[in-house]
C-alpha atoms as a PDB file:
ATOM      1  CA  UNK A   1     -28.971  37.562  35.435  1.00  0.00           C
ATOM      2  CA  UNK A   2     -30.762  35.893  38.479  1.00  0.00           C
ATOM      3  CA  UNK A   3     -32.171  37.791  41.609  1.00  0.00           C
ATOM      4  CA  UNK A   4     -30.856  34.945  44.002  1.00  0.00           C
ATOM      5  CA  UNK A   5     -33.265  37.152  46.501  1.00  0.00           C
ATOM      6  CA  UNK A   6     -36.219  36.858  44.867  1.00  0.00           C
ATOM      7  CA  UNK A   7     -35.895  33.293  43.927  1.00  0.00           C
ATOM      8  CA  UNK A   8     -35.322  32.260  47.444  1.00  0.00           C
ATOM      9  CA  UNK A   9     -38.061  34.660  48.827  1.00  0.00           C
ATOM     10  CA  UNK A  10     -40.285  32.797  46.512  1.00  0.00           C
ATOM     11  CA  UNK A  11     -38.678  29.102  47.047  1.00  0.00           C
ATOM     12  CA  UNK A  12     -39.345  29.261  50.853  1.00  0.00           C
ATOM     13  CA  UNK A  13     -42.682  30.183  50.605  1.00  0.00           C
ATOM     14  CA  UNK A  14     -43.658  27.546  48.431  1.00  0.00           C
ATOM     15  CA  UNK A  15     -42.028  25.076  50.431  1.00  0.00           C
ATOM     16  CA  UNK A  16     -44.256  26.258  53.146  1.00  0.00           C
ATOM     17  CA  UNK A  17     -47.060  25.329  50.871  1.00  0.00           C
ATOM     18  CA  UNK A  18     -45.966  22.227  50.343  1.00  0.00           C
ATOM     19  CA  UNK A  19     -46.700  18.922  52.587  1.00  0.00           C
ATOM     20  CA  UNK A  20     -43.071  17.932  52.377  1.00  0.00           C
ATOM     21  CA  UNK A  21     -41.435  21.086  53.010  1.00  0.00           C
ATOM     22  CA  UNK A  22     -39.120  21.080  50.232  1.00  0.00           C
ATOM     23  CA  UNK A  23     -39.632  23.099  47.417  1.00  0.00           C
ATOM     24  CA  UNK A  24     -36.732  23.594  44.559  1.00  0.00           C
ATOM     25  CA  UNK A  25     -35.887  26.382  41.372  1.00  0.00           C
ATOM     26  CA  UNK A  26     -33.142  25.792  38.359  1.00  0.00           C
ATOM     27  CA  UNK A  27     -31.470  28.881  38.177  1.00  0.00           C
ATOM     28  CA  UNK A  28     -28.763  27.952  35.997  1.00  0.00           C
ATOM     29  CA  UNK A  29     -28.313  25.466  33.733  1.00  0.00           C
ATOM     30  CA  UNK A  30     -25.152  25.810  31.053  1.00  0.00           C
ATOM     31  CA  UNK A  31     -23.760  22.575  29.616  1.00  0.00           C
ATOM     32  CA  UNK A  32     -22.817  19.950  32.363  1.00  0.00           C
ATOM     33  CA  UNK A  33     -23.340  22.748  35.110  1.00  0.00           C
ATOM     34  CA  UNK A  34     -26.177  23.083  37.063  1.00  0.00           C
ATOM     35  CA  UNK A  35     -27.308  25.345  39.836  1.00  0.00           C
ATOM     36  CA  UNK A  36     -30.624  25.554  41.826  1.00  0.00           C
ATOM     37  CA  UNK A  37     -31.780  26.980  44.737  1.00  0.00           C
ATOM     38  CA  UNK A  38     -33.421  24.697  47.038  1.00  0.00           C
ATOM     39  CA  UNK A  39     -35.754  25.782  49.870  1.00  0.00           C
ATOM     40  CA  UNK A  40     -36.262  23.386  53.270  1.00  0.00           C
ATOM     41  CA  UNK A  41     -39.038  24.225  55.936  1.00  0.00           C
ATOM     42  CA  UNK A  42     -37.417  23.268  59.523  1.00  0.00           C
ATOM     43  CA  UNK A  43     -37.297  19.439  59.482  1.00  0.00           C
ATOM     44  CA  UNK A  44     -38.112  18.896  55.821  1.00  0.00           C
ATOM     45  CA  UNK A  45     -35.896  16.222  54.252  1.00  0.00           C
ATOM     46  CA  UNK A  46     -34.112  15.620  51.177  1.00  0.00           C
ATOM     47  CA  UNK A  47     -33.993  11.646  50.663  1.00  0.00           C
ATOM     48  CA  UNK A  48     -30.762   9.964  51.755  1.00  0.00           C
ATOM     49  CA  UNK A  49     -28.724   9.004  47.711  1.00  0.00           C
ATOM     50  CA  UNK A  50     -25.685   8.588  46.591  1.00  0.00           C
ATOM     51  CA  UNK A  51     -24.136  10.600  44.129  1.00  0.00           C
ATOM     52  CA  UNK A  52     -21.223  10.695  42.564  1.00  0.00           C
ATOM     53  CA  UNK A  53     -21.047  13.989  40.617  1.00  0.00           C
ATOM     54  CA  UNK A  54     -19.284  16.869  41.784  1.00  0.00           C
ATOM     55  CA  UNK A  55     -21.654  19.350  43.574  1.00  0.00           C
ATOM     56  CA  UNK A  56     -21.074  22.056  46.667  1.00  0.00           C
ATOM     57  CA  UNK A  57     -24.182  23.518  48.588  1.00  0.00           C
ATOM     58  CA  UNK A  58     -23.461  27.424  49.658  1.00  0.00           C
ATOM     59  CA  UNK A  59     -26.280  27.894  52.466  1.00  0.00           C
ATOM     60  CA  UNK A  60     -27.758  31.552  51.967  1.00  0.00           C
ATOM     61  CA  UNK A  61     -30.113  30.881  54.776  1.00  0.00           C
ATOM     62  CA  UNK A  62     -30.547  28.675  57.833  1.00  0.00           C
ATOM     63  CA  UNK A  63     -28.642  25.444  58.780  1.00  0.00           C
ATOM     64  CA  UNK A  64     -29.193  21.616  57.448  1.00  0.00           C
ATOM     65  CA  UNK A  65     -27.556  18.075  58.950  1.00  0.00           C
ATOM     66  CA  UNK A  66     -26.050  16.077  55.901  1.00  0.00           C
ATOM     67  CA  UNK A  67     -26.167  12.741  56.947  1.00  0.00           C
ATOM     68  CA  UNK A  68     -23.199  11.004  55.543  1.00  0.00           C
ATOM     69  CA  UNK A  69     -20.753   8.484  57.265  1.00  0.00           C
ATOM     70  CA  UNK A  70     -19.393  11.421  59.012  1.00  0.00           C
ATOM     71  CA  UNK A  71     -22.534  13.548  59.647  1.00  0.00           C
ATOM     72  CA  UNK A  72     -21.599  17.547  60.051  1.00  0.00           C
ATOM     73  CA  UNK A  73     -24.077  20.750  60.080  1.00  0.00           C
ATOM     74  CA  UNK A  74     -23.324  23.391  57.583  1.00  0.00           C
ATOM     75  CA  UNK A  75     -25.010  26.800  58.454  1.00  0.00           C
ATOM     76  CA  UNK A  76     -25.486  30.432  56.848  1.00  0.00           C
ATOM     77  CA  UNK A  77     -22.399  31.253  54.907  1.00  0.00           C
ATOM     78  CA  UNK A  78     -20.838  27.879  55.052  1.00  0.00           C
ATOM     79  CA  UNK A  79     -19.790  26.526  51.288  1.00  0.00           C
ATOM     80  CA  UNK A  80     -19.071  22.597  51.248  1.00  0.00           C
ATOM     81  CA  UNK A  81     -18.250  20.293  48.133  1.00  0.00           C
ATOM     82  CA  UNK A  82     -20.555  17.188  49.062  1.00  0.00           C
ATOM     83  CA  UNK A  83     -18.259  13.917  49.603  1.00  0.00           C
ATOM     84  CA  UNK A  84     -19.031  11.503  47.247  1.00  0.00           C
ATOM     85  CA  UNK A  85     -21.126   8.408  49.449  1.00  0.00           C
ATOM     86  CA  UNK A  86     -24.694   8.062  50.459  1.00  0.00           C
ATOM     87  CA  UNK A  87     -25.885  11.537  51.800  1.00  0.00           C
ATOM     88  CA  UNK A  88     -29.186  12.971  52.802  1.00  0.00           C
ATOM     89  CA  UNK A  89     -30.189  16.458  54.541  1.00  0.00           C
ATOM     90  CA  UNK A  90     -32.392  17.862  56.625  1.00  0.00           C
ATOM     91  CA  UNK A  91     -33.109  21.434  57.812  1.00  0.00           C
ATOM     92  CA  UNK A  92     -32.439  22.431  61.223  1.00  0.00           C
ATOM     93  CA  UNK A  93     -34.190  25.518  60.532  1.00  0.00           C
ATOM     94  CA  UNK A  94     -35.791  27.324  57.519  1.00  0.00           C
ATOM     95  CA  UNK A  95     -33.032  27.135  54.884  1.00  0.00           C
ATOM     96  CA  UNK A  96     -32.071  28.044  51.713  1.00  0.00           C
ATOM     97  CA  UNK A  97     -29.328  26.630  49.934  1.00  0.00           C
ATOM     98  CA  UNK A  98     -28.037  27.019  46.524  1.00  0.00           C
ATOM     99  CA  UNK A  99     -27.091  23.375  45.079  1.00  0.00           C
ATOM    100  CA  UNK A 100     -24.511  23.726  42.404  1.00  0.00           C
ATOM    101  CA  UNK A 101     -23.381  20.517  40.532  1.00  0.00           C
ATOM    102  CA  UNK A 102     -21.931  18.794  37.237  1.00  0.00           C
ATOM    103  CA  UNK A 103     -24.632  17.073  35.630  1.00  0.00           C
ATOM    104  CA  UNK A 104     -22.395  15.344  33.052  1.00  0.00           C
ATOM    105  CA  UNK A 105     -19.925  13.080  34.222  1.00  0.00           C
ATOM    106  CA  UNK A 106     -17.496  10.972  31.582  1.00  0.00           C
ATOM    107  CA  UNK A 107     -18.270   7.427  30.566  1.00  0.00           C
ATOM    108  CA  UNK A 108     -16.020   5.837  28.587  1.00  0.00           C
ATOM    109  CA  UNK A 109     -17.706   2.705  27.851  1.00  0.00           C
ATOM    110  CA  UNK A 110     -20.469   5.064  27.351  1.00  0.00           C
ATOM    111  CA  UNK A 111     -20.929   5.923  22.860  1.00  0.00           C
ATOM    112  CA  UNK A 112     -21.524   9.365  23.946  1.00  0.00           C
ATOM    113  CA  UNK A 113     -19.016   9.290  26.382  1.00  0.00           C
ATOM    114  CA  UNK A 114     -20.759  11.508  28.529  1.00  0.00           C
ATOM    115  CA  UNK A 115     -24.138  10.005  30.935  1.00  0.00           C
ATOM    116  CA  UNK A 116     -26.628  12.407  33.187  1.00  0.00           C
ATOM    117  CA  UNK A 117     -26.417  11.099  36.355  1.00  0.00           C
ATOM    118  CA  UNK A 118     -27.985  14.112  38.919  1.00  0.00           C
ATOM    119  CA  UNK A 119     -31.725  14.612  39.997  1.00  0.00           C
ATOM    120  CA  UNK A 120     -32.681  15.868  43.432  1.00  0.00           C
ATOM    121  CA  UNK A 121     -33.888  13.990  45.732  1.00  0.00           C
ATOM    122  CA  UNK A 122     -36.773  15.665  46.901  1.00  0.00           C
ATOM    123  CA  UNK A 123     -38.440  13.106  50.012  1.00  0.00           C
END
């Protein structure tokens, strides 16, 4: 069990501490499927990238811009699958989000057949 609570209580004030405002906690990692919580300090940045793995953000706390083709704002209590293009965020206020993704996508011309293919981008 995880207390999402005190993780984020924790996350946000080291991203306070930090000089890019961005400070990040693995909460769950099983197989392919990873979830963290990720902490923003108003303005703080997570580098534009492109990824292609599937991954949603559920925003426990403030609002972020994900710039994308289509830029939107997702705020407290909004869940969004990320589209699949070059994305980056940044927080409109203090946020919180919790960053859920596949870490393990198939390759077959891969010998595993499986590759890693998700880090956060952390600017």
């Amino acid at each position: 069990m995880v207390a999402i609570t005190s993780v984020s209580t924790r996350a946000i004030d080291r991203a306070r501490e930090t000089p890019g405002g961005v400070a990040s906690d693995r909460v769950v990692r099983s197989g392919p499927l990873q979830q963290s919580i990720v902490a923003l300090v108003e303005g703080a940045r997570l580098a534009p990238h492109q990824s292609d793995v599937p991954a949603s953000l559920y925003l426990l706390a403030g609002a972020v811009r994900i710039e994308a083709e289509e830029p939107f704002v997702l705020q407290r209590g909004d869940l969004h699958q990320m589209p699949s293009q070059r994305r980056g965020v940044t927080a409109l206020a203090d946020t919180v989000l919790l960053l859920t993704a596949v870490t393990k996508v198939s390759d077959p011309d891969s010998p595993e057949g499986l590759i890693e293919d998700h880090t956060l981008p952390l600017a």
